[in-house]
C-alpha atoms as a PDB file:
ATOM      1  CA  UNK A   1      -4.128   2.625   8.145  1.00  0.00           C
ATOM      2  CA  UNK A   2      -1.938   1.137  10.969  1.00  0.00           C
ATOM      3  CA  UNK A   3      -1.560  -3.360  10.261  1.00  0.00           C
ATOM      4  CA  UNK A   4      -0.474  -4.355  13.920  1.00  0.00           C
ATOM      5  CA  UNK A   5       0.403  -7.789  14.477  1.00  0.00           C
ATOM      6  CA  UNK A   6       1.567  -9.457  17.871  1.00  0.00           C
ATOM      7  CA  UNK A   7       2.990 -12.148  19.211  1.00  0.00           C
ATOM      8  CA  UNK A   8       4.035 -13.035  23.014  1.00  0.00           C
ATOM      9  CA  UNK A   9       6.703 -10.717  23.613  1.00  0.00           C
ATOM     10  CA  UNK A  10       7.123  -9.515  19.623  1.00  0.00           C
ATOM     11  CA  UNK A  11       5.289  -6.671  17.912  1.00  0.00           C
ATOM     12  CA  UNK A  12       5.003  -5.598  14.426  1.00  0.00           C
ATOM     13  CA  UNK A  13       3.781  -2.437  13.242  1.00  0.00           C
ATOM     14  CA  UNK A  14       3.287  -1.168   9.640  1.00  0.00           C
ATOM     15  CA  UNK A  15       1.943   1.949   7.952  1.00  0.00           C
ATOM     16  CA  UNK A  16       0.852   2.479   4.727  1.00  0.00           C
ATOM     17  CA  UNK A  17       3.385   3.110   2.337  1.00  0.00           C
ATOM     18  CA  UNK A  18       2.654   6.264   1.030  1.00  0.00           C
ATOM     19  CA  UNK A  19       2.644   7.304  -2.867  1.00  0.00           C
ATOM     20  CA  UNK A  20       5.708   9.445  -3.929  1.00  0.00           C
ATOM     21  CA  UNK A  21       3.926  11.624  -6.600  1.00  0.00           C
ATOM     22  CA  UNK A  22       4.564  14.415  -3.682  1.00  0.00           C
ATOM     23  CA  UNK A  23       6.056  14.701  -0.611  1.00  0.00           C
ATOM     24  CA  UNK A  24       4.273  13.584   2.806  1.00  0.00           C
ATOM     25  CA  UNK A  25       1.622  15.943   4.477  1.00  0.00           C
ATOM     26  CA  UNK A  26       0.384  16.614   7.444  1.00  0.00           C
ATOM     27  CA  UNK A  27      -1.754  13.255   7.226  1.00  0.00           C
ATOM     28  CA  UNK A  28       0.658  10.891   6.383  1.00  0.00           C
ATOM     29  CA  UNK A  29       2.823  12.571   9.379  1.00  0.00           C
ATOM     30  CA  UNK A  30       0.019  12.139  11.698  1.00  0.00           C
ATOM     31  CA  UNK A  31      -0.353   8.306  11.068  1.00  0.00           C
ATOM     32  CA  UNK A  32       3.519   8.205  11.272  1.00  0.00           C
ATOM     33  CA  UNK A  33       3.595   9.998  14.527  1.00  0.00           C
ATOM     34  CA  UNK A  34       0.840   7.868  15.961  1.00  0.00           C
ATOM     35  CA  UNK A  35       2.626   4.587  14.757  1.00  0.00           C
ATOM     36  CA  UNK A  36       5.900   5.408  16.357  1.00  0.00           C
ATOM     37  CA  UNK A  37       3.861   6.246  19.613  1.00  0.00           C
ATOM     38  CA  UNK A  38       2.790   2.368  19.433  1.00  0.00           C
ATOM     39  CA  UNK A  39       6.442   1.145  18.728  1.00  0.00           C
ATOM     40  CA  UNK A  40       7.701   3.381  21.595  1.00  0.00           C
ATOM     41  CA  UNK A  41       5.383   2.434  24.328  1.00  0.00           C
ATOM     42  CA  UNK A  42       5.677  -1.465  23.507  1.00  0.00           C
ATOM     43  CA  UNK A  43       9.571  -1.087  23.129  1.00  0.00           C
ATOM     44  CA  UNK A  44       9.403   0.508  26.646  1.00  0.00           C
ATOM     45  CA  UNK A  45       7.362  -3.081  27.784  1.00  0.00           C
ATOM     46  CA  UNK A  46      10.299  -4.401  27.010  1.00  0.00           C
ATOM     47  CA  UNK A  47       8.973  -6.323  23.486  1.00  0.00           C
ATOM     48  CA  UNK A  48      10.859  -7.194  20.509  1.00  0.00           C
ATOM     49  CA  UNK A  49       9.452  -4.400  18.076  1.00  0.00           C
ATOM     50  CA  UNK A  50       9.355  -4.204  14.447  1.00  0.00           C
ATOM     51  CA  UNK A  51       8.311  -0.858  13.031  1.00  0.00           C
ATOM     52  CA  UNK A  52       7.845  -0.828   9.154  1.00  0.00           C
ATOM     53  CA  UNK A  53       6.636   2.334   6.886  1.00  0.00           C
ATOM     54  CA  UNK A  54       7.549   3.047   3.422  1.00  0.00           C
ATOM     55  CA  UNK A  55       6.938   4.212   0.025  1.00  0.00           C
ATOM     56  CA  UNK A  56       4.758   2.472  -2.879  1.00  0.00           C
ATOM     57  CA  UNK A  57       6.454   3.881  -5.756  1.00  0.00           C
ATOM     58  CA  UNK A  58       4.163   2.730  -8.523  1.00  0.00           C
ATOM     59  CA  UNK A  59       1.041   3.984  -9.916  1.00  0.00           C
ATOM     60  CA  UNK A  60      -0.237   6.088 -12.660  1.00  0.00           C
ATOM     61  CA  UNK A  61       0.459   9.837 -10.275  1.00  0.00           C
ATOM     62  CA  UNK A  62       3.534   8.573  -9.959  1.00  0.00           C
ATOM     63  CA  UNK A  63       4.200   8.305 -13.471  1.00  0.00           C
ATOM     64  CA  UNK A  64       2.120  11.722 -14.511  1.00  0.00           C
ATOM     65  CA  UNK A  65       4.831  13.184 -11.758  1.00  0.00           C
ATOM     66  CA  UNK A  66       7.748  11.951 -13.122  1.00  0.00           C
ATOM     67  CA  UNK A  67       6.747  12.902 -16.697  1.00  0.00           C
ATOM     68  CA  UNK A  68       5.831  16.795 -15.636  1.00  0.00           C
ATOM     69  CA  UNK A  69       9.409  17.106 -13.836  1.00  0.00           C
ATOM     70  CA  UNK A  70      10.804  15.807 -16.763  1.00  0.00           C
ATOM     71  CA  UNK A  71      12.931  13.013 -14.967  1.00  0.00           C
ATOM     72  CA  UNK A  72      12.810   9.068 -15.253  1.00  0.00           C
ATOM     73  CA  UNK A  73      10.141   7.713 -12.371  1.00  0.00           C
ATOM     74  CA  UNK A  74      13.083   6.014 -10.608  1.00  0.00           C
ATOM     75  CA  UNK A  75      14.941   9.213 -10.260  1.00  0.00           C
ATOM     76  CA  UNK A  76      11.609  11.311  -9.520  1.00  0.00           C
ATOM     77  CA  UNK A  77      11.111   8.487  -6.724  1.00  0.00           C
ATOM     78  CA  UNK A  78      14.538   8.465  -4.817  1.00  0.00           C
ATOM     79  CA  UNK A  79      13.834  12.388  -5.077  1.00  0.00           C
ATOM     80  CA  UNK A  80      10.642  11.819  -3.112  1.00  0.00           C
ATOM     81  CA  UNK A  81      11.780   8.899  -0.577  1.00  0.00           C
ATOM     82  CA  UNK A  82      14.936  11.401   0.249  1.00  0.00           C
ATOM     83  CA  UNK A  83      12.219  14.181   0.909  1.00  0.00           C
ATOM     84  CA  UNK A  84       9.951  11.795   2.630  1.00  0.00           C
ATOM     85  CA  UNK A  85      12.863  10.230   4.941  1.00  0.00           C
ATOM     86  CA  UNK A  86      14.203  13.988   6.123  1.00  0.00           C
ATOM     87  CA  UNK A  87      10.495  14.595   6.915  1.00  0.00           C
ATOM     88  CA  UNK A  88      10.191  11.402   9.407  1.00  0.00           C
ATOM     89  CA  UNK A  89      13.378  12.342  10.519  1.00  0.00           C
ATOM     90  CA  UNK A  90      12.214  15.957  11.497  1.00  0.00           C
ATOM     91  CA  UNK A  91       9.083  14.517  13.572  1.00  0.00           C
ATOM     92  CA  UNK A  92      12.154  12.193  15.186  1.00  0.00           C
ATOM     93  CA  UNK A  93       9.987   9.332  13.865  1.00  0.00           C
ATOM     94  CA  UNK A  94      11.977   5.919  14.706  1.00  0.00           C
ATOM     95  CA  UNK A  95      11.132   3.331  11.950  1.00  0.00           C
ATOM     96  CA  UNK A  96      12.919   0.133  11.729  1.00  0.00           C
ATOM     97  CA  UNK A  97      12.815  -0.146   8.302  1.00  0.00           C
ATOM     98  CA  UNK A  98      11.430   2.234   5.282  1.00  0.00           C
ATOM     99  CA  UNK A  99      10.806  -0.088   2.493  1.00  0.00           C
ATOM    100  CA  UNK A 100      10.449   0.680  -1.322  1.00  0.00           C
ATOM    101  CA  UNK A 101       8.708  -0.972  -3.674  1.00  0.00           C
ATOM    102  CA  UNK A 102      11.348  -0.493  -6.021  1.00  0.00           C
ATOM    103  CA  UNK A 103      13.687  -2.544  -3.204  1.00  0.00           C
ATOM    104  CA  UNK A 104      14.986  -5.701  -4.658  1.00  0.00           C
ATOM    105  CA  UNK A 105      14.133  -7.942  -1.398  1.00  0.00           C
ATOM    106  CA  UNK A 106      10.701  -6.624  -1.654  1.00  0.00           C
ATOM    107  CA  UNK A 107      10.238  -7.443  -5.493  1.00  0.00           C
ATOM    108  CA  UNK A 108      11.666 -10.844  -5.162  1.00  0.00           C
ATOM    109  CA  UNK A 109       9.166 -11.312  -2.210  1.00  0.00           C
ATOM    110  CA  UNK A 110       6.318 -10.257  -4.147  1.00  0.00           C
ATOM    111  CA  UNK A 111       7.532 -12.800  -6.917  1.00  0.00           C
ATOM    112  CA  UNK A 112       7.488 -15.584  -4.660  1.00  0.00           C
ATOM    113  CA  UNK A 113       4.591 -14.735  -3.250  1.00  0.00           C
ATOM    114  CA  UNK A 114       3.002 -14.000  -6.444  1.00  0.00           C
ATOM    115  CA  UNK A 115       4.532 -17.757  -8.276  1.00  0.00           C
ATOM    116  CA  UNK A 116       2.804 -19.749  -5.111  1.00  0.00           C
ATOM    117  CA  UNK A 117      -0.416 -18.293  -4.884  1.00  0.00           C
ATOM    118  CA  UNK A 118      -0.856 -18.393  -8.560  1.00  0.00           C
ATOM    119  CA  UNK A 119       0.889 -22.023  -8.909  1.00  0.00           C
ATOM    120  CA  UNK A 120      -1.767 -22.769  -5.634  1.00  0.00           C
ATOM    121  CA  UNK A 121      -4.773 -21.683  -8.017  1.00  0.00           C
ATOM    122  CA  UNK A 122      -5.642 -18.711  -5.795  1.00  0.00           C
ATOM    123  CA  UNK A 123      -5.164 -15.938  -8.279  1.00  0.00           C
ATOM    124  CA  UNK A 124      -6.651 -16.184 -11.834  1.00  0.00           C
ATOM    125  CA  UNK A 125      -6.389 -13.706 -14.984  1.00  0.00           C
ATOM    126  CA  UNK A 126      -9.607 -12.092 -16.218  1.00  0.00           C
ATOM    127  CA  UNK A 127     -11.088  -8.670 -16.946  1.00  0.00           C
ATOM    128  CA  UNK A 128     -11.822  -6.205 -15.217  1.00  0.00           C
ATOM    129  CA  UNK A 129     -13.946  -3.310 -16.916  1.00  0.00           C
ATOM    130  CA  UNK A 130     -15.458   0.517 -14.585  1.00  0.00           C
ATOM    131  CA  UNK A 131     -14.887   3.924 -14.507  1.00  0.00           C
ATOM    132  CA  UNK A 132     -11.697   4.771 -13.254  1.00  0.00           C
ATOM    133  CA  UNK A 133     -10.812   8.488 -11.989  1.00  0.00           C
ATOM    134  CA  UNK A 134      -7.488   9.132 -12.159  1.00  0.00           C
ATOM    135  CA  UNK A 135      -7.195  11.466  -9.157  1.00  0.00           C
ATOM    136  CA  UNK A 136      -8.315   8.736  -6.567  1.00  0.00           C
ATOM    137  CA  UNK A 137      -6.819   6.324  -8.280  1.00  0.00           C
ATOM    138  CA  UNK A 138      -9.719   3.881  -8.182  1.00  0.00           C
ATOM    139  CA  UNK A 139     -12.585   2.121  -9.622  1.00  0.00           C
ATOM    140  CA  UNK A 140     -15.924   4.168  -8.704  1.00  0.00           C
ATOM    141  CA  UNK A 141     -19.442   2.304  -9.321  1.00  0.00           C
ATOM    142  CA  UNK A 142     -22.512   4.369 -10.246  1.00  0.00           C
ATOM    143  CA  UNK A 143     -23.442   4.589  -6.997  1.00  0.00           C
ATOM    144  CA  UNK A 144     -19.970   6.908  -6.202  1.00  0.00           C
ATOM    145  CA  UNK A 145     -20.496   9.346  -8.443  1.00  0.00           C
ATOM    146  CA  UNK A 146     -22.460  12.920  -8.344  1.00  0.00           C
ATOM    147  CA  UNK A 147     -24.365  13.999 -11.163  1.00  0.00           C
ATOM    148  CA  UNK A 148     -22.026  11.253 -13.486  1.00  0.00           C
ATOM    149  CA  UNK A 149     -18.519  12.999 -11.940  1.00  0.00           C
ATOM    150  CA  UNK A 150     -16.128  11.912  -8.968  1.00  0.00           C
ATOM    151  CA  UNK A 151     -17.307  13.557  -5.816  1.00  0.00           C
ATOM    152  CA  UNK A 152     -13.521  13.825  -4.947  1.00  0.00           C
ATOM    153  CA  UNK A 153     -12.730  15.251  -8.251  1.00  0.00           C
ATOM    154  CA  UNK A 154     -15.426  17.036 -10.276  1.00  0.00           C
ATOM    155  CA  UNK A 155     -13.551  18.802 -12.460  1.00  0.00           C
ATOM    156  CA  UNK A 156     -11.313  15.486 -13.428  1.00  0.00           C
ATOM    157  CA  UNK A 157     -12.957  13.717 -16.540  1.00  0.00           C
ATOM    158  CA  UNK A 158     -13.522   9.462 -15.560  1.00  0.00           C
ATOM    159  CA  UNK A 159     -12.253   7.068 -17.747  1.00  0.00           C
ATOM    160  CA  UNK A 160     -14.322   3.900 -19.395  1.00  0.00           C
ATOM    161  CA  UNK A 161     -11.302   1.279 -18.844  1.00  0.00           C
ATOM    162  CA  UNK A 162     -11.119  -2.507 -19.424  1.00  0.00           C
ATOM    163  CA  UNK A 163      -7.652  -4.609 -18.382  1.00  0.00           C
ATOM    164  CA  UNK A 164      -6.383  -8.089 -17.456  1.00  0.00           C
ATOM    165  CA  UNK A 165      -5.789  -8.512 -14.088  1.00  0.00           C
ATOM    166  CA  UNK A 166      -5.124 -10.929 -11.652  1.00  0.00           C
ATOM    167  CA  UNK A 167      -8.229 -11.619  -9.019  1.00  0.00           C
ATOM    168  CA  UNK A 168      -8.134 -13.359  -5.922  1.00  0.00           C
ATOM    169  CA  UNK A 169     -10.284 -16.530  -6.173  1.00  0.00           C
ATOM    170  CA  UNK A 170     -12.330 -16.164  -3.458  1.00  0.00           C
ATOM    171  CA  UNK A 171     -14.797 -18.868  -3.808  1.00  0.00           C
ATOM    172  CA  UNK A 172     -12.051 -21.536  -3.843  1.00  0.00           C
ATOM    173  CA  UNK A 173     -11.415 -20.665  -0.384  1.00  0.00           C
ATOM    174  CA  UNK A 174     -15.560 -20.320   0.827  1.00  0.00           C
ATOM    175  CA  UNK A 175     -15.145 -16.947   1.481  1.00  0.00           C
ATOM    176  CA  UNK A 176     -17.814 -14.842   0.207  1.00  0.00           C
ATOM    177  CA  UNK A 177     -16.953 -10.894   1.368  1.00  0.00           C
ATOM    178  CA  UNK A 178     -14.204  -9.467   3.604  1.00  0.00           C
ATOM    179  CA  UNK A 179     -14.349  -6.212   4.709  1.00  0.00           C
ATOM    180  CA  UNK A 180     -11.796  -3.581   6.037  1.00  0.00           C
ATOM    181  CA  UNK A 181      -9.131  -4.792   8.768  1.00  0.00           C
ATOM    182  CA  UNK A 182     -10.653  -8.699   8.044  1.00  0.00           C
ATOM    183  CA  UNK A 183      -9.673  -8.150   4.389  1.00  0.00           C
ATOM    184  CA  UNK A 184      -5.635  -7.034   5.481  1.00  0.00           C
ATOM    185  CA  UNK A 185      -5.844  -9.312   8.030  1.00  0.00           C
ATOM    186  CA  UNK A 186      -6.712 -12.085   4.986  1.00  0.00           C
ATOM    187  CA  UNK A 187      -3.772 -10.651   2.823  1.00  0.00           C
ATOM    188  CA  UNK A 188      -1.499 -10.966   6.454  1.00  0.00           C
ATOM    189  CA  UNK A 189      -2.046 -14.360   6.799  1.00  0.00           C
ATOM    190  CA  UNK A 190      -2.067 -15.193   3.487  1.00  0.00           C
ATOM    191  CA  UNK A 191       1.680 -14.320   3.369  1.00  0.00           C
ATOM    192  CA  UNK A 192       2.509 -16.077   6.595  1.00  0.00           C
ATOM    193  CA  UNK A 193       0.886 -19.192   5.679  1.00  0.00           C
ATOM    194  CA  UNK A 194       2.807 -18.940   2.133  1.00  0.00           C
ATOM    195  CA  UNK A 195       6.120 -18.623   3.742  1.00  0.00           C
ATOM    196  CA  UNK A 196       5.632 -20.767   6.800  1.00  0.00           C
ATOM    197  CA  UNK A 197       6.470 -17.697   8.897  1.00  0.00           C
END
């Protein structure tokens, strides 16, 4: 998924940041490729371009990764962001900046951010209780699964969790369902509205 935002003669582009329980395939190298094509052609028109990717070095794969290589999940992840950065750099892809979670202007971003939106009453704590499977990573409702199993993962047994987390309080703001790009576009503004950017 490609975020693009722009402004007169400014453009920022972002990527997803990809997971670092493996090394970047042929997919994430295809959304790279077609990213740097954007941040190419607009630095050719002359703009002031931005070009962001990354990695998001947190998560449960993560974690199972680290533990089978038998090495901490910091030192499993700067294994993987080294990998990850000599693959960009083999498809000559010219990013601006590769960001890390783990990066300590990025966590004390996310703490701001996090502080205001909670101090604005926009986030509250609650459960949150579905079947998780592990291999996507997600939440699946009844209606996902086939024959009681992830279509994505069969074989993988889903999990009956229940957690605290933190939920956006939508109906403080009148906003009822956001789908897709208008949901990251919500999340975009969110952040520039937060830190009067």
């Amino acid at each position: 998924m490609l975020l693009i935002f722009q402004e007169m003669k400014k453009f920022y582009l972002t990527t997803a940041i990809d997971y670092i329980n493996d090394v970047i395939h042929l997919g994430h190298g295809y959304q790279k490729v077609i990213a740097d094509v954007l941040a190419r052609y607009h630095r050719l028109l002359g703009e002031e371009v931005f070009f962001l990717t990354g990695a998001d070095e947190h998560g449960f794969k993560a974690q199972e990764a680290a533990r089978k290589a038998a090495v901490s999940p910091q030192a499993f992840a700067d294994k993987i962001t080294t990998a990850n950065k000599e693959q960009l750099k083999s498809l000559n892809i010219a990013y601006d900046r590769y960001i890390r979670t783990s990066d300590q202007d990025h966590q004390k971003m996310v703490q701001e951010f996090f502080k205001k939106v909670e101090k604005n009453g926009d986030i509250y704590l609650a459960d949150f209780e579905g079947i998780y499977c592990s291999g996507c990573e997600e939440y699946k409702t009844e209606s996902d699964l086939v024959d009681g199993h992830c279509p994505f993962h069969p074989r993988l047994p889903l999990q009956k969790l229940k957690e605290k987390n933190y939920f956006f309080a939508w109906s403080k703001r009148k906003i009822e369902r956001f789908e897709g790009v208008a949901l990251i576009l919500f999340y975009f503004l969110a952040v520039l509205a937060v830190f009067n950017l």
